[in-house]
PDB file of N, CA and C in Angstrom:
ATOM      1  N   UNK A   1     208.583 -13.334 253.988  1.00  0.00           N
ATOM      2  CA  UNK A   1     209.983 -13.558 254.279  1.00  0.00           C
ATOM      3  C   UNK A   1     210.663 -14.100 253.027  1.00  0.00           C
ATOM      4  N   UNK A   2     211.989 -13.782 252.581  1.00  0.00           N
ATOM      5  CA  UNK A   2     212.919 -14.156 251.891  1.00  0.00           C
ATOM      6  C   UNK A   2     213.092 -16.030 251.812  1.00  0.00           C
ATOM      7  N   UNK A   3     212.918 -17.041 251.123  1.00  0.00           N
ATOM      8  CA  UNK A   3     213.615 -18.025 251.931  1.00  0.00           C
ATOM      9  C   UNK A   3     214.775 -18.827 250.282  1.00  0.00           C
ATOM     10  N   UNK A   4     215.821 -19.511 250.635  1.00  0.00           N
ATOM     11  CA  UNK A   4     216.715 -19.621 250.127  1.00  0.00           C
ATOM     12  C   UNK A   4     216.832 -20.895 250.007  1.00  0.00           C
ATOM     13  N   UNK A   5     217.252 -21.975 249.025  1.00  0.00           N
ATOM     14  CA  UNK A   5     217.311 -23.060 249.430  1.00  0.00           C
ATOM     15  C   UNK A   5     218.546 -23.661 248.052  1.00  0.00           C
ATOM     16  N   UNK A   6     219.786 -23.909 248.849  1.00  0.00           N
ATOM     17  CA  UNK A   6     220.785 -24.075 248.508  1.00  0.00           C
ATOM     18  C   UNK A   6     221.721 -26.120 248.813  1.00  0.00           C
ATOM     19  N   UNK A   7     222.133 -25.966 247.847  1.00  0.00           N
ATOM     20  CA  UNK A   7     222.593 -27.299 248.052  1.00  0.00           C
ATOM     21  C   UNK A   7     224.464 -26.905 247.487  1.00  0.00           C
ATOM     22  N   UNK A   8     225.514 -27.984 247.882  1.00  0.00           N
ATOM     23  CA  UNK A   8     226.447 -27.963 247.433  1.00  0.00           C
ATOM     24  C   UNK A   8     226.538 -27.273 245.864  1.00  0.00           C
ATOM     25  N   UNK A   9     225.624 -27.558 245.161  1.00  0.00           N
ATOM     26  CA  UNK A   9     226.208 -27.750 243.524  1.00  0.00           C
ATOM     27  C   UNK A   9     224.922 -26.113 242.812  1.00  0.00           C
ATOM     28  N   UNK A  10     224.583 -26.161 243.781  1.00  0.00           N
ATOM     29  CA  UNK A  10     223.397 -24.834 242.783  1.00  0.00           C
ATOM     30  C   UNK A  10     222.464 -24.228 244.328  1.00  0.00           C
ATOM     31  N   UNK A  11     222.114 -23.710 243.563  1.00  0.00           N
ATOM     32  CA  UNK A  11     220.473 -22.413 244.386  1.00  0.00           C
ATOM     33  C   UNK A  11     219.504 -23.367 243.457  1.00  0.00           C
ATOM     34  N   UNK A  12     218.745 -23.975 244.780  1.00  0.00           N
ATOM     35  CA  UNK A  12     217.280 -24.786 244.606  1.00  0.00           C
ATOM     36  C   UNK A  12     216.346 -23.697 244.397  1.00  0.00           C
ATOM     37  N   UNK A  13     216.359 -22.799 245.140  1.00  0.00           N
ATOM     38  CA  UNK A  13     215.149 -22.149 245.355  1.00  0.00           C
ATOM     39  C   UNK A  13     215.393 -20.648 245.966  1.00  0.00           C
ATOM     40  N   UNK A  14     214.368 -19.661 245.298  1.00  0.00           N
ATOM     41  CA  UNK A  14     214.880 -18.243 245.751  1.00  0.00           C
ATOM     42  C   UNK A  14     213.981 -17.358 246.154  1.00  0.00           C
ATOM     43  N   UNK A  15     213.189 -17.279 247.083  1.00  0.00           N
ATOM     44  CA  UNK A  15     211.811 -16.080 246.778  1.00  0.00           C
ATOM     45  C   UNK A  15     211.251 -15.972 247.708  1.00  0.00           C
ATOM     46  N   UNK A  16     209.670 -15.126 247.953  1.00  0.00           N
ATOM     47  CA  UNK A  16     209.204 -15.285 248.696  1.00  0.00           C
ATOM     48  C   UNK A  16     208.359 -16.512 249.491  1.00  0.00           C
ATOM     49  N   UNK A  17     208.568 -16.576 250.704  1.00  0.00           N
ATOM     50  CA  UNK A  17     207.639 -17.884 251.250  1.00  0.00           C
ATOM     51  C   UNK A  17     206.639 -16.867 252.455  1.00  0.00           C
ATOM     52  N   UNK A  18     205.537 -17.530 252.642  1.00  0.00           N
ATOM     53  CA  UNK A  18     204.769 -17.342 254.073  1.00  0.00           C
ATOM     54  C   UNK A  18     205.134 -18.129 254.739  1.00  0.00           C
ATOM     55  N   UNK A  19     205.434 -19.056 254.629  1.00  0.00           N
ATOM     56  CA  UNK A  19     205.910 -20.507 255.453  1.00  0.00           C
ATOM     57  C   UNK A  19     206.940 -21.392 255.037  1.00  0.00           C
ATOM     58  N   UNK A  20     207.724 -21.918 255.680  1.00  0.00           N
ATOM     59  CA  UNK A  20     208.643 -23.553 255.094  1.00  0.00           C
ATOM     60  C   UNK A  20     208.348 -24.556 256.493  1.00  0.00           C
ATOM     61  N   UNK A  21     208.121 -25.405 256.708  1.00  0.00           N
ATOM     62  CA  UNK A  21     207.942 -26.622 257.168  1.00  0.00           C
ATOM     63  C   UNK A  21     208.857 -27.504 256.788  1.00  0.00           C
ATOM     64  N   UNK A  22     209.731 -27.829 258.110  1.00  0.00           N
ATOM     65  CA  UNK A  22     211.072 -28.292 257.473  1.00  0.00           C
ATOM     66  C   UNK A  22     211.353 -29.321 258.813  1.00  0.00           C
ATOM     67  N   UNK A  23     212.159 -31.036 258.003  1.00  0.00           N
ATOM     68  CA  UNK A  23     212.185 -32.040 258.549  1.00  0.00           C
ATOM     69  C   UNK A  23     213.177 -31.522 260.123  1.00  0.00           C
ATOM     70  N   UNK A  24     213.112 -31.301 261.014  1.00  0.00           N
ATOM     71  CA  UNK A  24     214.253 -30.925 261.726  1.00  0.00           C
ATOM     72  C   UNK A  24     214.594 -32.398 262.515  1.00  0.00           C
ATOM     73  N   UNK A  25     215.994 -32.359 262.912  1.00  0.00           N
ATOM     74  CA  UNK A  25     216.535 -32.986 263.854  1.00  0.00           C
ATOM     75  C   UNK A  25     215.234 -33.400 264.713  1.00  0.00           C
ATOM     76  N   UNK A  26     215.189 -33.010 265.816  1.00  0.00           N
ATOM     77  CA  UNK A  26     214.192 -33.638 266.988  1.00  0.00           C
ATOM     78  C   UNK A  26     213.023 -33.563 266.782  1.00  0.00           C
ATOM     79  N   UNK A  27     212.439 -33.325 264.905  1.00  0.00           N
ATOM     80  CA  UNK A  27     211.096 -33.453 264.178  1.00  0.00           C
ATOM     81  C   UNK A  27     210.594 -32.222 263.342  1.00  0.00           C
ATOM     82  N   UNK A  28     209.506 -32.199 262.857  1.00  0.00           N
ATOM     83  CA  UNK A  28     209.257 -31.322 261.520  1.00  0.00           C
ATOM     84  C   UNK A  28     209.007 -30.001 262.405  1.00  0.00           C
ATOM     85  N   UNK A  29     209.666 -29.135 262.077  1.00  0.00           N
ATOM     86  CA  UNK A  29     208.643 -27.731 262.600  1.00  0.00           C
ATOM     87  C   UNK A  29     208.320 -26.643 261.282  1.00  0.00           C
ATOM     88  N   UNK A  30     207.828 -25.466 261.881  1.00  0.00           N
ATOM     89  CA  UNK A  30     207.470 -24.613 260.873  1.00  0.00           C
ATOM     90  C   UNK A  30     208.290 -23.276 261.183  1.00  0.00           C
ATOM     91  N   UNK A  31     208.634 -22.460 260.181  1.00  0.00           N
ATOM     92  CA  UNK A  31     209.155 -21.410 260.196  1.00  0.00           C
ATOM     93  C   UNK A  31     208.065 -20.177 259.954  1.00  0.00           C
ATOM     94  N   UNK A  32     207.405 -19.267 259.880  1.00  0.00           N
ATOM     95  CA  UNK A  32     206.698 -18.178 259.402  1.00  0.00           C
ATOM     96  C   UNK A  32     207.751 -16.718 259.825  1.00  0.00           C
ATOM     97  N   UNK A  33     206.578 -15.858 259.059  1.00  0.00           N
ATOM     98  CA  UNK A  33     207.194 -14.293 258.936  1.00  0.00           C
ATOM     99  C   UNK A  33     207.765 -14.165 260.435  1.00  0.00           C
ATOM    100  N   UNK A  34     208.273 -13.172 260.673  1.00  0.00           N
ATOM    101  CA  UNK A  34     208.567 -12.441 261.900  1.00  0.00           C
ATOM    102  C   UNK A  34     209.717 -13.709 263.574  1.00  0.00           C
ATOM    103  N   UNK A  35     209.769 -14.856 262.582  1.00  0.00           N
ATOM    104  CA  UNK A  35     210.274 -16.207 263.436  1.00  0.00           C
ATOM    105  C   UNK A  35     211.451 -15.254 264.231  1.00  0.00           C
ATOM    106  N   UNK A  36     211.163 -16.016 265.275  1.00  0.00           N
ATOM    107  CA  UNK A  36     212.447 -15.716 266.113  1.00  0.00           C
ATOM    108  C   UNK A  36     214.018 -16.282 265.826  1.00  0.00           C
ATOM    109  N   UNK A  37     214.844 -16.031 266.020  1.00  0.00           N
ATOM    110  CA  UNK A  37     216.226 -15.993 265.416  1.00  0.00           C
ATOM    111  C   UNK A  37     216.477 -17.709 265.516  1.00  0.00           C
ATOM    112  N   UNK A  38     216.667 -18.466 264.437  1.00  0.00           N
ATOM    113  CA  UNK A  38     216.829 -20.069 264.817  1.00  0.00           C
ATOM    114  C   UNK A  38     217.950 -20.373 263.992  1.00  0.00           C
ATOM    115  N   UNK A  39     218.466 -21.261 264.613  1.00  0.00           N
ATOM    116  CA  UNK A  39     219.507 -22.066 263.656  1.00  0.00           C
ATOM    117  C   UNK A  39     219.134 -23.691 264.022  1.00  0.00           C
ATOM    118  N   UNK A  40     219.193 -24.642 262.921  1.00  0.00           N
ATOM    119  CA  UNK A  40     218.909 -25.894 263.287  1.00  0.00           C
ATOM    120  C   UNK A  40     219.702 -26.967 262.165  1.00  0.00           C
ATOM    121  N   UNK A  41     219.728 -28.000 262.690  1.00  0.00           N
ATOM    122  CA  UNK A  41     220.571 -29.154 262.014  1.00  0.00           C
ATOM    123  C   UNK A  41     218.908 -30.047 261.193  1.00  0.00           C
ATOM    124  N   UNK A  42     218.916 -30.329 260.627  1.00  0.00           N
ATOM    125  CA  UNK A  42     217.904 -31.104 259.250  1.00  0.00           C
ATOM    126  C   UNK A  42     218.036 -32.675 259.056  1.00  0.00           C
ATOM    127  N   UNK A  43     217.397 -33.241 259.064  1.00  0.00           N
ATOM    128  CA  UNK A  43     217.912 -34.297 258.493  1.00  0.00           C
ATOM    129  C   UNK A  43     216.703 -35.319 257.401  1.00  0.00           C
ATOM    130  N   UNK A  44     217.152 -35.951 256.761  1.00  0.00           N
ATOM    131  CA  UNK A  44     216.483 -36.466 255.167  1.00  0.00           C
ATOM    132  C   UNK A  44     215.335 -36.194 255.697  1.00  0.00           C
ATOM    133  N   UNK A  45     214.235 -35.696 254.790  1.00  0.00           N
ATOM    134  CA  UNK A  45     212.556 -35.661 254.687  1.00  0.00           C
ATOM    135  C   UNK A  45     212.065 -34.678 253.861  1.00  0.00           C
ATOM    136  N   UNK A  46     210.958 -34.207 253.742  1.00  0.00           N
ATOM    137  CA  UNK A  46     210.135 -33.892 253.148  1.00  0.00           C
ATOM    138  C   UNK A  46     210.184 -31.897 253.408  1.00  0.00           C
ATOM    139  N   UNK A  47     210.399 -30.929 252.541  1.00  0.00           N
ATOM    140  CA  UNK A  47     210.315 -29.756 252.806  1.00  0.00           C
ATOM    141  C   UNK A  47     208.923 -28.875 252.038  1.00  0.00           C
ATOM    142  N   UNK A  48     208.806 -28.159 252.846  1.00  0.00           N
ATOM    143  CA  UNK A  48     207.372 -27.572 252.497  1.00  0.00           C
ATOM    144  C   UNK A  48     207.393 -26.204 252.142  1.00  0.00           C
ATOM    145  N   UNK A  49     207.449 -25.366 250.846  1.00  0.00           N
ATOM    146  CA  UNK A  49     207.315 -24.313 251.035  1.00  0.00           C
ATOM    147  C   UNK A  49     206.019 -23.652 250.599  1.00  0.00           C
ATOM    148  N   UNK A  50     205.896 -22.841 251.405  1.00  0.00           N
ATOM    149  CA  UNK A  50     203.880 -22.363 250.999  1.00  0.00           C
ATOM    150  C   UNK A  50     204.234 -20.635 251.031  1.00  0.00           C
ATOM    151  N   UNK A  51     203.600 -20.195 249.591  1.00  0.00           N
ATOM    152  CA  UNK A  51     203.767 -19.050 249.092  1.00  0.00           C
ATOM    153  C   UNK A  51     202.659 -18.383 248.179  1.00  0.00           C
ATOM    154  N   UNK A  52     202.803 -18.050 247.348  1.00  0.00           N
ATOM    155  CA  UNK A  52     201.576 -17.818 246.223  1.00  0.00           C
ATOM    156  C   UNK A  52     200.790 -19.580 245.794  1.00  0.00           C
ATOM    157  N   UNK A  53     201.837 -20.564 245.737  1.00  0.00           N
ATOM    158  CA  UNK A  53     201.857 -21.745 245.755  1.00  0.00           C
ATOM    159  C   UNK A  53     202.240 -22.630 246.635  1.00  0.00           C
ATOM    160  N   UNK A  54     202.418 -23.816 246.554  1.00  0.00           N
ATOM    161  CA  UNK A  54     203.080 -25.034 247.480  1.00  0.00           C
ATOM    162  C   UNK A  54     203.736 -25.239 246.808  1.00  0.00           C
ATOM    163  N   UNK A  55     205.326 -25.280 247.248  1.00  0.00           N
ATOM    164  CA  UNK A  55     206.261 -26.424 246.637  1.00  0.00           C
ATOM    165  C   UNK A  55     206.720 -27.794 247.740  1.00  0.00           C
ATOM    166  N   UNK A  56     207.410 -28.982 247.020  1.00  0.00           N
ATOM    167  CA  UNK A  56     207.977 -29.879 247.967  1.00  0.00           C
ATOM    168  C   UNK A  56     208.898 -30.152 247.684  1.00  0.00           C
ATOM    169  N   UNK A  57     209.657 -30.253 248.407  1.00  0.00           N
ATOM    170  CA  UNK A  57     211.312 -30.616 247.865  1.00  0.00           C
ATOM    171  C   UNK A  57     211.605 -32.113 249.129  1.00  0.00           C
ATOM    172  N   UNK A  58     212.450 -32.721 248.600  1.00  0.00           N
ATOM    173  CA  UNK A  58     213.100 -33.589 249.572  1.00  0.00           C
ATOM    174  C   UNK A  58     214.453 -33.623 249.500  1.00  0.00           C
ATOM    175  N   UNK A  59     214.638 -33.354 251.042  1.00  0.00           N
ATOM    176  CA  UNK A  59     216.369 -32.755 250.790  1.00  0.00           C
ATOM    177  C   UNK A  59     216.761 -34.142 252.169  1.00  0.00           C
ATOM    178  N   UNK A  60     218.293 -34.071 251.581  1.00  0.00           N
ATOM    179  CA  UNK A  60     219.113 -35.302 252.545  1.00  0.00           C
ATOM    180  C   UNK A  60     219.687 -34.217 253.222  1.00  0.00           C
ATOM    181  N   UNK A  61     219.280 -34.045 254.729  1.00  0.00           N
ATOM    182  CA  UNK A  61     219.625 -33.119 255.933  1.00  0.00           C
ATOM    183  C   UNK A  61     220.828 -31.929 255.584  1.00  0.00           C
ATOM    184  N   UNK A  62     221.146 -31.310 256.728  1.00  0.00           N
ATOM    185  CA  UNK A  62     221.587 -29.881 256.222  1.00  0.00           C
ATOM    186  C   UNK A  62     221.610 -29.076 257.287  1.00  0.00           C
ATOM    187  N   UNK A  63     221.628 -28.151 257.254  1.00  0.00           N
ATOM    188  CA  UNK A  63     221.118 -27.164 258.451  1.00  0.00           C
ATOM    189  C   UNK A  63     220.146 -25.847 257.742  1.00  0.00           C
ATOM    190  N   UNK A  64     219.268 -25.469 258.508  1.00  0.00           N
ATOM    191  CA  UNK A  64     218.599 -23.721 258.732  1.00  0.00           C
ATOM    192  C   UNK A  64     218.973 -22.892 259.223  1.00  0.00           C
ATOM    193  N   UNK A  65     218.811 -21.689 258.584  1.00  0.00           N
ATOM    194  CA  UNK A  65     219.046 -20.383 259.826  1.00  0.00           C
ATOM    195  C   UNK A  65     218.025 -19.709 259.512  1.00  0.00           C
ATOM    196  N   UNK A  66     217.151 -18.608 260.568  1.00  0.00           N
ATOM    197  CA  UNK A  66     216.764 -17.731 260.211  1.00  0.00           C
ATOM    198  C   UNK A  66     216.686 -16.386 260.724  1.00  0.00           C
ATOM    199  N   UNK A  67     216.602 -15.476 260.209  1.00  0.00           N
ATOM    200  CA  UNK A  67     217.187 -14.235 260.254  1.00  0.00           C
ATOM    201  C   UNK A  67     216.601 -12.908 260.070  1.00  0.00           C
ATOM    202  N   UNK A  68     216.398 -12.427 260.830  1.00  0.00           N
ATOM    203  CA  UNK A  68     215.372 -11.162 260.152  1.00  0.00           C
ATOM    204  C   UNK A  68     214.333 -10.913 258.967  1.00  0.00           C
ATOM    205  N   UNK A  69     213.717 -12.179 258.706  1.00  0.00           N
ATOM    206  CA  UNK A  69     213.064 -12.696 257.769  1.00  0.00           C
ATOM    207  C   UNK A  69     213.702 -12.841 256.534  1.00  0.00           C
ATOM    208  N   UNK A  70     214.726 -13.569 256.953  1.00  0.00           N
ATOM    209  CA  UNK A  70     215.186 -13.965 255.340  1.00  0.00           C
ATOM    210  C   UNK A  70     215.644 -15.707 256.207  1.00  0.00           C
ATOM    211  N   UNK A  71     215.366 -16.479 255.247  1.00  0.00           N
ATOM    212  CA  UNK A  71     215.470 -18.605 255.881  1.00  0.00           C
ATOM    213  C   UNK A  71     216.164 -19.041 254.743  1.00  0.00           C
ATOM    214  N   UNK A  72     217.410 -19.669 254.997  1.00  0.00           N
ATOM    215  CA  UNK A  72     218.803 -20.080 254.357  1.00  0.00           C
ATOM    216  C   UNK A  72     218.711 -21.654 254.412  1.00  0.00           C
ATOM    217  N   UNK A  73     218.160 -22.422 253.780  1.00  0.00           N
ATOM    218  CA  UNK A  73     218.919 -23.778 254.038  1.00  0.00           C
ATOM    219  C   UNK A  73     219.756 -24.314 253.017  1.00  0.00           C
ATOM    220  N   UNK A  74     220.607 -24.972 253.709  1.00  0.00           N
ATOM    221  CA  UNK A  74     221.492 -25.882 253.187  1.00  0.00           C
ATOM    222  C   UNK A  74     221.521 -27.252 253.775  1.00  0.00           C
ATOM    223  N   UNK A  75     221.038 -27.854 252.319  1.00  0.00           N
ATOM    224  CA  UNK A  75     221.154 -29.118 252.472  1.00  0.00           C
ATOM    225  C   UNK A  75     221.772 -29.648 251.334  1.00  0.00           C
ATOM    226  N   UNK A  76     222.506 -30.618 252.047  1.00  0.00           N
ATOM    227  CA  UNK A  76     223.057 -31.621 251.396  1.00  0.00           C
ATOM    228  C   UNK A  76     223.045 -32.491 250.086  1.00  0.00           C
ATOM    229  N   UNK A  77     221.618 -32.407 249.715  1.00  0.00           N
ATOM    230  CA  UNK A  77     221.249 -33.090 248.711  1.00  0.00           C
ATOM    231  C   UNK A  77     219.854 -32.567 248.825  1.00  0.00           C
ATOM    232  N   UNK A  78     219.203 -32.848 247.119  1.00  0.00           N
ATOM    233  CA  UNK A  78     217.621 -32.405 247.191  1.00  0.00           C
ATOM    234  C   UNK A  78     216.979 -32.890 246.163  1.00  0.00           C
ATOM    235  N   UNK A  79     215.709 -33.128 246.204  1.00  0.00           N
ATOM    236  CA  UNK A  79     214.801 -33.514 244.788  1.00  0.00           C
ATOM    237  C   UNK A  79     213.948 -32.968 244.968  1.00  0.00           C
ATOM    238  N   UNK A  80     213.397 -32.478 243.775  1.00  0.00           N
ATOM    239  CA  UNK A  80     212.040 -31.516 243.748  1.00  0.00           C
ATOM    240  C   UNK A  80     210.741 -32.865 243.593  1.00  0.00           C
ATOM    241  N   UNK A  81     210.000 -32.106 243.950  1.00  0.00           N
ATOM    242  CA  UNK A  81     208.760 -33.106 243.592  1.00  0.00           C
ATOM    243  C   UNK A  81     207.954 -32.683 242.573  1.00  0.00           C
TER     244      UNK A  81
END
């Protein structure tokens, strides 16, 4: 899947993922290929993306969408690890 990771001021992140693991509102869940259609609200923690590699980012909440295998977040703020 496509996944995207955008903040007010730039594009964090652009490529392929197998997975993101992401802080949600009512707790962490996981996204993979083929996810059913989601939209969700984020808030500050720890983001996971797992691909050829692992990355971690920590973003100050935001929202997700995902979409025919392509995963959009926007958050608010972010630091790479």
């Amino acid at each position: 899947m496509t996944l995207e990771i955008l903040t007010p001021d730039k594009k964090v992140f652009e490529g392929e993922a197998k997975s993101v693991t992401l802080p949600g509102t009512l707790g962490f869940f996981e996204i993979l290929n083929n996810h059913a259609p989601i939209i969700s609200t984020l808030n500050d923690g720890k983001l996971t993306v797992r691909g050829a590699t692992e990355e971690v980012f920590f973003i100050k909440g935001g929202v997700v969408e995902a979409l025919n295998n392509k995963v959009t977040v926007l958050a608010e703020g972010i630091t790479h690890k």
